[in-house]
PDB file of N, CA and C in Angstrom:
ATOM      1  N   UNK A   1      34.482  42.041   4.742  1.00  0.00           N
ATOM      2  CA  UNK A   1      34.588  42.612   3.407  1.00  0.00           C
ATOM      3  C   UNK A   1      33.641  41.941   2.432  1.00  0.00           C
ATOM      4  N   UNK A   2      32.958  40.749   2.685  1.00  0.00           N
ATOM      5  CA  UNK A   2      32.074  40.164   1.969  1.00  0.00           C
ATOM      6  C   UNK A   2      30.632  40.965   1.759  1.00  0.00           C
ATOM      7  N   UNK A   3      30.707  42.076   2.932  1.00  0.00           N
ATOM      8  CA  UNK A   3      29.205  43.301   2.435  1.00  0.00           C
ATOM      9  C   UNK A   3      29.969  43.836   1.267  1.00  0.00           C
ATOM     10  N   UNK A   4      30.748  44.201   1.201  1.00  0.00           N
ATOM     11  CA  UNK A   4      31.158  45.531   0.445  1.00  0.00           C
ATOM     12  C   UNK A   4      31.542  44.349  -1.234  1.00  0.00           C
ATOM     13  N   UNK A   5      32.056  43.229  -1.398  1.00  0.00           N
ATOM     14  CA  UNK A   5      31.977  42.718  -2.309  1.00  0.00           C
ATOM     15  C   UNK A   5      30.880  42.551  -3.366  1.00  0.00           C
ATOM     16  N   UNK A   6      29.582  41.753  -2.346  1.00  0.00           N
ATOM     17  CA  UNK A   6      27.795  41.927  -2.868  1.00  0.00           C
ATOM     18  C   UNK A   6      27.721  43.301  -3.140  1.00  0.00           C
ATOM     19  N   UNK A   7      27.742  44.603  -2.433  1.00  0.00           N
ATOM     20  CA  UNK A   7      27.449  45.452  -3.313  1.00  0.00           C
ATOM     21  C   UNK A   7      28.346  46.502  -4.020  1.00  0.00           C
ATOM     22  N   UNK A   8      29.624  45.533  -4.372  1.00  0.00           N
ATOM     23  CA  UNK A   8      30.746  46.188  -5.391  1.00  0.00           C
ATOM     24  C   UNK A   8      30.269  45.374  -6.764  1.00  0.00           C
ATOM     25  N   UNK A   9      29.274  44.013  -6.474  1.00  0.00           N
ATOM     26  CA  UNK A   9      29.063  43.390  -7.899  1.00  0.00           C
ATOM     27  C   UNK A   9      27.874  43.798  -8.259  1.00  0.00           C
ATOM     28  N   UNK A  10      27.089  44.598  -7.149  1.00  0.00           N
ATOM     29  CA  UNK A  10      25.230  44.980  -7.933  1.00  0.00           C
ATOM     30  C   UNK A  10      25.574  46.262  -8.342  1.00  0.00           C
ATOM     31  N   UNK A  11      26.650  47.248  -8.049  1.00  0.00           N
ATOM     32  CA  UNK A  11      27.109  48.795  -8.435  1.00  0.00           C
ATOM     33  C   UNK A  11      27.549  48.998  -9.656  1.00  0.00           C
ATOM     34  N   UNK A  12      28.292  47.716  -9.879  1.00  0.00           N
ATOM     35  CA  UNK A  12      28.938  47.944 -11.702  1.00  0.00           C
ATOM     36  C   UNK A  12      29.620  49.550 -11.280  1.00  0.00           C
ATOM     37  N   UNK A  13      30.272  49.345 -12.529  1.00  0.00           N
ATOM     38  CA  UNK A  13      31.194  50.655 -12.685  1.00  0.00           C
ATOM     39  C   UNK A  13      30.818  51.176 -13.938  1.00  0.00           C
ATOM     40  N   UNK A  14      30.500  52.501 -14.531  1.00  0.00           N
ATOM     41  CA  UNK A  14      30.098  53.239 -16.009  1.00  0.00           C
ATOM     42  C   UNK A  14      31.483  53.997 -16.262  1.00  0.00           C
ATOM     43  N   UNK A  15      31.920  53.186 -17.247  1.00  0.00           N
ATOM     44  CA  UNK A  15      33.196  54.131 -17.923  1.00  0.00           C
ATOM     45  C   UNK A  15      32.545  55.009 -18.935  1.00  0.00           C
ATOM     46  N   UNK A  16      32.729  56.324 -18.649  1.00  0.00           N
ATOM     47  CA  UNK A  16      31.942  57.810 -19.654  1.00  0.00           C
ATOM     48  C   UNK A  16      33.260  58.181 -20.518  1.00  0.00           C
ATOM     49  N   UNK A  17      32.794  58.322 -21.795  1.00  0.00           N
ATOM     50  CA  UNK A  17      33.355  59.210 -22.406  1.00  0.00           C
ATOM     51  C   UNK A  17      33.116  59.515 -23.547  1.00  0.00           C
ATOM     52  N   UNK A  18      33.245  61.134 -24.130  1.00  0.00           N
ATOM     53  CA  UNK A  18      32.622  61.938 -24.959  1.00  0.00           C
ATOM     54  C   UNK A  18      34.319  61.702 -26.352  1.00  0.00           C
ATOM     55  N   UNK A  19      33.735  60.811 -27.138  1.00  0.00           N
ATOM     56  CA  UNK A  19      34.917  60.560 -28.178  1.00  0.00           C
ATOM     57  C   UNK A  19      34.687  61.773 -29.105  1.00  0.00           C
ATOM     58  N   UNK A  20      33.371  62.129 -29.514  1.00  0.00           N
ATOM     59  CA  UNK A  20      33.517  62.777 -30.347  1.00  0.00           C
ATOM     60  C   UNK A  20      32.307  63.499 -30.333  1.00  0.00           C
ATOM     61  N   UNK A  21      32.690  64.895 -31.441  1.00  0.00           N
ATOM     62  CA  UNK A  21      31.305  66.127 -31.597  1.00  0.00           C
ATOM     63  C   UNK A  21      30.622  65.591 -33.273  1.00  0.00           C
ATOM     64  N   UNK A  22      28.984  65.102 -33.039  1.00  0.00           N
ATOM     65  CA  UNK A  22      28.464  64.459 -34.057  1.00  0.00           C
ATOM     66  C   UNK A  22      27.751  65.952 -34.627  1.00  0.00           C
ATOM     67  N   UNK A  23      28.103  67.022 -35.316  1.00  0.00           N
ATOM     68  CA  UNK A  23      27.205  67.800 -36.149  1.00  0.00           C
ATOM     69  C   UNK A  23      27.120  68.814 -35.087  1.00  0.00           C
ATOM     70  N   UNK A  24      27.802  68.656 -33.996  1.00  0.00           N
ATOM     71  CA  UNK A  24      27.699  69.673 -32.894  1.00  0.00           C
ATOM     72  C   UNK A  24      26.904  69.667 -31.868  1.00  0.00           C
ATOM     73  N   UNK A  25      26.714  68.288 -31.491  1.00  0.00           N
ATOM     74  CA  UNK A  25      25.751  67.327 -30.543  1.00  0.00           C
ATOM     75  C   UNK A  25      26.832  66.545 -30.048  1.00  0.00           C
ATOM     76  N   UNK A  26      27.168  66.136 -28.848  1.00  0.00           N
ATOM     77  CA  UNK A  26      27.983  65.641 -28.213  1.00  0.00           C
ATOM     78  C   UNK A  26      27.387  64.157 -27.929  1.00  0.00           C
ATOM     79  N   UNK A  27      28.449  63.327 -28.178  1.00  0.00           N
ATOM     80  CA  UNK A  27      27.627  62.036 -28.505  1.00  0.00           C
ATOM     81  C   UNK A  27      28.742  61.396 -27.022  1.00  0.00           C
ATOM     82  N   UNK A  28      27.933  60.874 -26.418  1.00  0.00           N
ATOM     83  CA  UNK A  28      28.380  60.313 -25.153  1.00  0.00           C
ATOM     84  C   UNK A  28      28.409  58.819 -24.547  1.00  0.00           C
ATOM     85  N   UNK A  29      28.892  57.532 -25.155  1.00  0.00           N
ATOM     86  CA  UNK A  29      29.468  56.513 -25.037  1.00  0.00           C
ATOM     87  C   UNK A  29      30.100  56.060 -23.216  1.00  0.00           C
ATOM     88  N   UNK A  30      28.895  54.938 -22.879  1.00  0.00           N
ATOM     89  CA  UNK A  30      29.145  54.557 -21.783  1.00  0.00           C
ATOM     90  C   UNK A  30      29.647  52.986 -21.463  1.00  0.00           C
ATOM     91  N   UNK A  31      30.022  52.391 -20.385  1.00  0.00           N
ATOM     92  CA  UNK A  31      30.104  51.015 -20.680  1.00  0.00           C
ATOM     93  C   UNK A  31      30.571  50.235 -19.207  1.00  0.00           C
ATOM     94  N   UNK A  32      29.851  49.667 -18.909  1.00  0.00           N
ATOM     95  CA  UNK A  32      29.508  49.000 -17.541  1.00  0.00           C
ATOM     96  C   UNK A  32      30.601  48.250 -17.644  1.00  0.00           C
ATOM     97  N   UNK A  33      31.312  48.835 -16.219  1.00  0.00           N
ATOM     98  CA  UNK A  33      32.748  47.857 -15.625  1.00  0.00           C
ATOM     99  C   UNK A  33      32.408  47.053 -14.483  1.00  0.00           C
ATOM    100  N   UNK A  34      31.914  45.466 -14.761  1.00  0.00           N
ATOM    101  CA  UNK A  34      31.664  44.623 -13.273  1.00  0.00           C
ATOM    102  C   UNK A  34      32.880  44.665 -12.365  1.00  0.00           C
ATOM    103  N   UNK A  35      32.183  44.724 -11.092  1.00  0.00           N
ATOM    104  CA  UNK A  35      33.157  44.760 -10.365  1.00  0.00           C
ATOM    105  C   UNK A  35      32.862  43.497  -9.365  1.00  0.00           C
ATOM    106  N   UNK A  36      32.167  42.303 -10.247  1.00  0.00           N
ATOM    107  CA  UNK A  36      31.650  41.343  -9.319  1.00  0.00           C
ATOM    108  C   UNK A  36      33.525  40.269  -9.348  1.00  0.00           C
ATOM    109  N   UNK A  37      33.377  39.869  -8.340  1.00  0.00           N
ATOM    110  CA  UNK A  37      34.860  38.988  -8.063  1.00  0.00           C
ATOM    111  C   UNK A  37      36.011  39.482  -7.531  1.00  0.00           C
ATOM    112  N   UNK A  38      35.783  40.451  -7.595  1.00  0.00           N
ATOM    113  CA  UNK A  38      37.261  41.460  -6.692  1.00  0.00           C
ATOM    114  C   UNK A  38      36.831  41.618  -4.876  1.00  0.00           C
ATOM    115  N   UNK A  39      38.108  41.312  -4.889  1.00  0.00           N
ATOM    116  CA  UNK A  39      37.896  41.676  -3.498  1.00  0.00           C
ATOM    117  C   UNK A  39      39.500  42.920  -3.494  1.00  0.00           C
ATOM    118  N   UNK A  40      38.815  44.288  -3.453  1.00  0.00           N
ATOM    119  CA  UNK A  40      39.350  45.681  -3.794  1.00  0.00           C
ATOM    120  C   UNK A  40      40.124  46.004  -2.743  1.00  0.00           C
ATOM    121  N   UNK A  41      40.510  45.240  -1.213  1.00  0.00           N
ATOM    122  CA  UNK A  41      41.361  45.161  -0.390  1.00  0.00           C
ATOM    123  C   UNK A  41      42.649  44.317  -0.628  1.00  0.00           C
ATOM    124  N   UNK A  42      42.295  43.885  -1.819  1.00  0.00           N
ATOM    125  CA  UNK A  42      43.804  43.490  -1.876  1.00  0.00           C
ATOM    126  C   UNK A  42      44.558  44.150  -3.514  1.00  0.00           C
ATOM    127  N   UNK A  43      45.769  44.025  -3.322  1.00  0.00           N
ATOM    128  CA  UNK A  43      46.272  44.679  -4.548  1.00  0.00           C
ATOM    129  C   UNK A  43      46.116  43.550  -5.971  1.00  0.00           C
ATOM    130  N   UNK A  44      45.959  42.482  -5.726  1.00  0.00           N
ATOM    131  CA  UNK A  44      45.080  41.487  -6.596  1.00  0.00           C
ATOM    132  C   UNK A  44      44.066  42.509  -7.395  1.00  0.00           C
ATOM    133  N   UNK A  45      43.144  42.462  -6.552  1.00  0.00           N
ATOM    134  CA  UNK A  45      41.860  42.820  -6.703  1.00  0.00           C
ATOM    135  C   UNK A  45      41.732  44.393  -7.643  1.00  0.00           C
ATOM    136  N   UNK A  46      42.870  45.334  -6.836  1.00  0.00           N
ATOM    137  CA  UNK A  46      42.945  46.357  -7.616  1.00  0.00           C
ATOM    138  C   UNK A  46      43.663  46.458  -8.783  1.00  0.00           C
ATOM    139  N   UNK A  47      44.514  45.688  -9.032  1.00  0.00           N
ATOM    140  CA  UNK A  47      45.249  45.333 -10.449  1.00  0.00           C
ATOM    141  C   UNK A  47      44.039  45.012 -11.457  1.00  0.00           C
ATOM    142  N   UNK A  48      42.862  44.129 -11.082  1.00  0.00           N
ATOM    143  CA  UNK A  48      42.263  43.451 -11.917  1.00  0.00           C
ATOM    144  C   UNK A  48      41.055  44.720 -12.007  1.00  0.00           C
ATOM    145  N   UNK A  49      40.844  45.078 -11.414  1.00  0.00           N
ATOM    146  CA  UNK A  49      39.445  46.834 -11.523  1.00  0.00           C
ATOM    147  C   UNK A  49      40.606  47.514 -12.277  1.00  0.00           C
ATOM    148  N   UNK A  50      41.753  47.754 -12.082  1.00  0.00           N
ATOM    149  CA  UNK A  50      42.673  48.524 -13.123  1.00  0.00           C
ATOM    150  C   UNK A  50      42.320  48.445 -14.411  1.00  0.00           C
ATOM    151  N   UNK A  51      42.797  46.815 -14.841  1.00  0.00           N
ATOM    152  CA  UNK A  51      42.804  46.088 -16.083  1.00  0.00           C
ATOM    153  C   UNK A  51      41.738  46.394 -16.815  1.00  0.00           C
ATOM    154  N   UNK A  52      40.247  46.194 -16.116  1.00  0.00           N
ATOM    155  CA  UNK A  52      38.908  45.800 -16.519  1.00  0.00           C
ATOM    156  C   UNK A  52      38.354  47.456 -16.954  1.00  0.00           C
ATOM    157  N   UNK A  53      39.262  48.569 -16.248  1.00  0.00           N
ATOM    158  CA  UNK A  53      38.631  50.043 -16.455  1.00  0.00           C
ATOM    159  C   UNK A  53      39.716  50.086 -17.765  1.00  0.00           C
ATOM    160  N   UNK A  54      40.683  49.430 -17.315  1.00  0.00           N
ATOM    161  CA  UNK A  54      41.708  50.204 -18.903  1.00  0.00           C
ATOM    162  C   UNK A  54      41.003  49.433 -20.520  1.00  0.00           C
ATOM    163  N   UNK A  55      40.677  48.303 -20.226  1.00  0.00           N
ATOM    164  CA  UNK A  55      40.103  48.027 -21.291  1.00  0.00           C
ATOM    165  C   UNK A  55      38.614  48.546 -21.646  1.00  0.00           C
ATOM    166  N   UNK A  56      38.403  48.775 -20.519  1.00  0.00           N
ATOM    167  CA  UNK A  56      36.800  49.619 -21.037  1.00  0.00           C
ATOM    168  C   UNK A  56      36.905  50.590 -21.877  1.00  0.00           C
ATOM    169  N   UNK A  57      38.219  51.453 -21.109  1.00  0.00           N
ATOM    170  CA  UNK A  57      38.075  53.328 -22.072  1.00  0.00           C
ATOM    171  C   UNK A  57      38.303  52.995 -23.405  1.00  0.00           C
ATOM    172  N   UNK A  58      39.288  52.021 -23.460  1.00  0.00           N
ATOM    173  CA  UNK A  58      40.470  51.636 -24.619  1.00  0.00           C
ATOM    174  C   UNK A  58      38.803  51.423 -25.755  1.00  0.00           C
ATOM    175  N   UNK A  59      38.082  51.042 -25.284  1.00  0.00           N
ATOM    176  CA  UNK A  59      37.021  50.132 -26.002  1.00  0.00           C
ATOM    177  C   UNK A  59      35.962  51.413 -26.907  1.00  0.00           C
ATOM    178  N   UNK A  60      35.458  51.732 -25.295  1.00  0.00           N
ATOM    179  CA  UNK A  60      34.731  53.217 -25.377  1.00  0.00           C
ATOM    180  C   UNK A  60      35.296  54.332 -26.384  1.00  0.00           C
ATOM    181  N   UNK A  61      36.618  54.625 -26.211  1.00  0.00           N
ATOM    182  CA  UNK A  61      37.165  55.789 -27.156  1.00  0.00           C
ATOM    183  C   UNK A  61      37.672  55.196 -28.235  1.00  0.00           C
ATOM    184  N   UNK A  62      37.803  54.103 -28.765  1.00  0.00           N
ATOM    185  CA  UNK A  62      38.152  53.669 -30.103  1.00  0.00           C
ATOM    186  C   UNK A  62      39.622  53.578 -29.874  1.00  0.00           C
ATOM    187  N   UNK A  63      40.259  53.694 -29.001  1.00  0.00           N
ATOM    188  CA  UNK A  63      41.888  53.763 -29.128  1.00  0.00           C
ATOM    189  C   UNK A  63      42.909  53.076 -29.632  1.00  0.00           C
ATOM    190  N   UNK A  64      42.281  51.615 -29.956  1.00  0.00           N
ATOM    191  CA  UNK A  64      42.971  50.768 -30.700  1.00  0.00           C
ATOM    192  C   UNK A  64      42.257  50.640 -32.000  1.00  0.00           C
ATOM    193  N   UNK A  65      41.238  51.801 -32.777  1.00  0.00           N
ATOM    194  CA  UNK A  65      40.925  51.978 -33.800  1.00  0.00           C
ATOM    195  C   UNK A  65      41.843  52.030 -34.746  1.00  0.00           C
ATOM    196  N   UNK A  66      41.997  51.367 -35.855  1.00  0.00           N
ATOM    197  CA  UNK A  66      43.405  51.352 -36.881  1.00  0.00           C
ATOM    198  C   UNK A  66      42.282  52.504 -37.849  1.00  0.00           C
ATOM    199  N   UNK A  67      43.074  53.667 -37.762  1.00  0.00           N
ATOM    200  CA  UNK A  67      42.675  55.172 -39.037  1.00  0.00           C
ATOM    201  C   UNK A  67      43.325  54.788 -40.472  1.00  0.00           C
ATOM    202  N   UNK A  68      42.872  55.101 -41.267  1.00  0.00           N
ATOM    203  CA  UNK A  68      43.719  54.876 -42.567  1.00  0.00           C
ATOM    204  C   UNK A  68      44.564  56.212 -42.866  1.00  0.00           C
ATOM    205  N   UNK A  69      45.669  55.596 -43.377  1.00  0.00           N
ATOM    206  CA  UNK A  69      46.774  56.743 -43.534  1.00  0.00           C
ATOM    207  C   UNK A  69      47.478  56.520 -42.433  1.00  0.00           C
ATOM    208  N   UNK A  70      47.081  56.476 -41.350  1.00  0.00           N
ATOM    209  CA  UNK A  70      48.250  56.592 -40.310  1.00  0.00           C
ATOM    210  C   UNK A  70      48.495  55.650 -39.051  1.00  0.00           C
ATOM    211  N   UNK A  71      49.059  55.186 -38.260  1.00  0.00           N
ATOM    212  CA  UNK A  71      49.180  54.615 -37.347  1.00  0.00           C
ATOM    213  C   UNK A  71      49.401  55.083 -35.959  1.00  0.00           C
ATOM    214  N   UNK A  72      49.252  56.075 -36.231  1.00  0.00           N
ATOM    215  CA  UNK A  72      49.113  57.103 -34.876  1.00  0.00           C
ATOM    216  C   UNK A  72      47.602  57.211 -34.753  1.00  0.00           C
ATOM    217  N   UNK A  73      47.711  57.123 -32.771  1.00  0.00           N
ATOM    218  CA  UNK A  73      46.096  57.324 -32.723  1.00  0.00           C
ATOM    219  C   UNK A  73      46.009  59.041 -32.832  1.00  0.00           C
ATOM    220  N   UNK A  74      44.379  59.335 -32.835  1.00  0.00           N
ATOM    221  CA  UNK A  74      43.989  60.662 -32.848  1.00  0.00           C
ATOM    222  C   UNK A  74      44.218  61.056 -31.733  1.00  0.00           C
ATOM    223  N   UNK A  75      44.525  62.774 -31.531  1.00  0.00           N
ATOM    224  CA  UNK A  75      44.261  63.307 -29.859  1.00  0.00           C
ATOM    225  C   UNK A  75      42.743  62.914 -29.516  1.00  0.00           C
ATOM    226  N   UNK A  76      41.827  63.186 -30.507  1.00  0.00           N
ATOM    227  CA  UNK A  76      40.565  62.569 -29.593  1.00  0.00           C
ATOM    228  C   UNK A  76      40.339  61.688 -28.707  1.00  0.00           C
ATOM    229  N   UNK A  77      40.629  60.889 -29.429  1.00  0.00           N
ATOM    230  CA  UNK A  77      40.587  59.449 -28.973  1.00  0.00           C
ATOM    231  C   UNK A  77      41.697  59.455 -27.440  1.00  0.00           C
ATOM    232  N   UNK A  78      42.830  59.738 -27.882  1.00  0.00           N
ATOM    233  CA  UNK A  78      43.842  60.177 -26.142  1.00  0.00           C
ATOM    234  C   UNK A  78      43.197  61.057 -25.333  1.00  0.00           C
ATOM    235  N   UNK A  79      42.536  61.699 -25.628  1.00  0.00           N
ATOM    236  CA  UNK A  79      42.100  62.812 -24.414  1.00  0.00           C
ATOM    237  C   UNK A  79      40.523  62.508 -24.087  1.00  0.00           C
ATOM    238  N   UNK A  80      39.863  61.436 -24.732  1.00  0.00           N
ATOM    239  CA  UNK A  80      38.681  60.415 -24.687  1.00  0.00           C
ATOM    240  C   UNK A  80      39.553  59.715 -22.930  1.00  0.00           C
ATOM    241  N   UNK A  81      39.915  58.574 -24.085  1.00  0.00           N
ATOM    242  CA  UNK A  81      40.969  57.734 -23.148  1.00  0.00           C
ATOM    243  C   UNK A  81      41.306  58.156 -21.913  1.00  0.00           C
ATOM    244  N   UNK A  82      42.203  59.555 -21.807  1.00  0.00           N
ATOM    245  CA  UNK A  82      42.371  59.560 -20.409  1.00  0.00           C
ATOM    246  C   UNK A  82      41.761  60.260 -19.499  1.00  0.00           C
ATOM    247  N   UNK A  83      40.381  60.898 -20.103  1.00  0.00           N
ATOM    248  CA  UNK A  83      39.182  61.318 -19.398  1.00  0.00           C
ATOM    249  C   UNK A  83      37.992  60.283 -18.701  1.00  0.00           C
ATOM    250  N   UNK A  84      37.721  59.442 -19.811  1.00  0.00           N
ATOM    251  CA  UNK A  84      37.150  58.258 -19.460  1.00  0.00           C
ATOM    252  C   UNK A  84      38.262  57.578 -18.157  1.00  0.00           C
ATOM    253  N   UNK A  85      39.023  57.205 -18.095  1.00  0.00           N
ATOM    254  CA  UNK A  85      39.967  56.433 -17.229  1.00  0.00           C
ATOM    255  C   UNK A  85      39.725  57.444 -15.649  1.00  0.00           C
ATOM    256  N   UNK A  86      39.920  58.589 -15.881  1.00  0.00           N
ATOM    257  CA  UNK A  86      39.611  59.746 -14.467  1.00  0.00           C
ATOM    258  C   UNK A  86      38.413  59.146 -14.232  1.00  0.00           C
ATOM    259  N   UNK A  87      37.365  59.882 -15.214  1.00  0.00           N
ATOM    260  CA  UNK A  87      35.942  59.271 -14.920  1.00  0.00           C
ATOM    261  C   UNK A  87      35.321  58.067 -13.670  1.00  0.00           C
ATOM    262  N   UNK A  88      35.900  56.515 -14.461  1.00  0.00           N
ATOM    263  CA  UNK A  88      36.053  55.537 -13.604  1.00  0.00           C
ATOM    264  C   UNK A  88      36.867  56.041 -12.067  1.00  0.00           C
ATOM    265  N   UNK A  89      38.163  56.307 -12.520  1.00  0.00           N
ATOM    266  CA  UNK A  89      38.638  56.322 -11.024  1.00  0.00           C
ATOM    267  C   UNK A  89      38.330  57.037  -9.905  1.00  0.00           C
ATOM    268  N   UNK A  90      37.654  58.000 -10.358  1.00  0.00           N
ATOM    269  CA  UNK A  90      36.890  58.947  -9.645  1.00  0.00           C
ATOM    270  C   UNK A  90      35.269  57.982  -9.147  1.00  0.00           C
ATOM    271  N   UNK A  91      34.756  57.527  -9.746  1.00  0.00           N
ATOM    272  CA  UNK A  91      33.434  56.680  -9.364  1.00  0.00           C
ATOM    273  C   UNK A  91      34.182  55.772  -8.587  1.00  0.00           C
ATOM    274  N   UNK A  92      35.336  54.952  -8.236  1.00  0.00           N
ATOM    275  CA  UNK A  92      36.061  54.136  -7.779  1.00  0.00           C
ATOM    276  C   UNK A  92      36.297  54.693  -6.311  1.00  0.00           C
ATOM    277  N   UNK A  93      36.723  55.769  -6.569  1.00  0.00           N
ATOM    278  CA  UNK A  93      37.137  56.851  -5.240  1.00  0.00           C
ATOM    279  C   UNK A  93      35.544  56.669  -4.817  1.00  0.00           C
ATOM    280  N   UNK A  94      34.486  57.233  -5.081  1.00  0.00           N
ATOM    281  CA  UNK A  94      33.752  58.029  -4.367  1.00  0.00           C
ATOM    282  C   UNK A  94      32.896  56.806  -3.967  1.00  0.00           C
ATOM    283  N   UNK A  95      32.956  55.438  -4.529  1.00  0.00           N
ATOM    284  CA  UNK A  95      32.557  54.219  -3.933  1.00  0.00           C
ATOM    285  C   UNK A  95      32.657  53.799  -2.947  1.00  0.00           C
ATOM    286  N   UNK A  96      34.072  53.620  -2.897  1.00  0.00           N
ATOM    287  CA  UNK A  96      34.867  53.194  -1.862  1.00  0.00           C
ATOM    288  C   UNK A  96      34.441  53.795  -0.367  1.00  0.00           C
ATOM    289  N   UNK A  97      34.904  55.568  -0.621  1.00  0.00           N
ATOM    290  CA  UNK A  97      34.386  56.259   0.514  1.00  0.00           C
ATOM    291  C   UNK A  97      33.047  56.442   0.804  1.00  0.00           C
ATOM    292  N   UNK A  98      32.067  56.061   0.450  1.00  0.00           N
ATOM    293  CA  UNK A  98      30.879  55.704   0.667  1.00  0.00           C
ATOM    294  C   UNK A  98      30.267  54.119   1.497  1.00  0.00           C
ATOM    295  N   UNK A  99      31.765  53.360   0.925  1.00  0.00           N
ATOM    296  CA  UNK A  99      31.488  51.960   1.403  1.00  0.00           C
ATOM    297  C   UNK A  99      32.413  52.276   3.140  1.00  0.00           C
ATOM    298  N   UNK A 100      33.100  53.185   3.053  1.00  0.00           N
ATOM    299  CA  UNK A 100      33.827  53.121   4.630  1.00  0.00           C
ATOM    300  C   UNK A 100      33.315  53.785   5.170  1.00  0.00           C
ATOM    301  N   UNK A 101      32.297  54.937   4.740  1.00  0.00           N
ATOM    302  CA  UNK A 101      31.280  55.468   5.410  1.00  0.00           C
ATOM    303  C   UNK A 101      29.914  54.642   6.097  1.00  0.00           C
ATOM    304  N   UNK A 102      30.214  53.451   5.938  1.00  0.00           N
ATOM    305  CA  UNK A 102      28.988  53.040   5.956  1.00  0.00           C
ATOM    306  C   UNK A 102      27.652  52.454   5.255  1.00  0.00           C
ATOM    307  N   UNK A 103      27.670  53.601   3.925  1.00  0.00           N
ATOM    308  CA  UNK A 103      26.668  53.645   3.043  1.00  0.00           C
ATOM    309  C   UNK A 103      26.920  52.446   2.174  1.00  0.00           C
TER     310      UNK A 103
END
């Protein structure tokens, strides 16, 4: 598992997500999730790629943005959030099966 570690830390992970429409131009916010130090065979490892993607989106979509007036977040920002979060887990998925493929 030490191949698949070296190139789980040169792959990085891109958390995507589209928070918001700027003037009717879609403004698209990315943000590199290392995945150097995990070893993704153990549930260690996947707790901590969990952690490291949840704080990415959280980051990316503003979700712990404090709005004035209210203390509720926006739907944007939630449907940012849990698009970005697919996003990753989906690049996570299609890693993986690429790394048991061989590739």
């Amino acid at each position: 598992m030490k191949t698949f570690a070296i190139a789980a830390a040169a792959f990085g992970l891109a958390v995507t997500a589209t928070p918001a429409f700027a003037g009717g131009i879609e403004e698209r916010n990315t943000m590199q999730v290392s995945l150097a130090g995990l070893d993704l065979d153990t549930p260690e490892g996947q707790e901590m790629l969990d952690q490291r993607i949840e704080r990415a989106a959280r980051d990316v979509c503003q979700l712990d943005r404090m709005r004035t007036g209210t203390r509720l977040q926006s739907n944007a920002a939630k449907e940012c959030y849990a698009k970005a979060k697919a996003s990753a887990k989906q690049q996570v998925a299609a890693m993986l099966e690429n790394q048991r493929r061989g590739g």
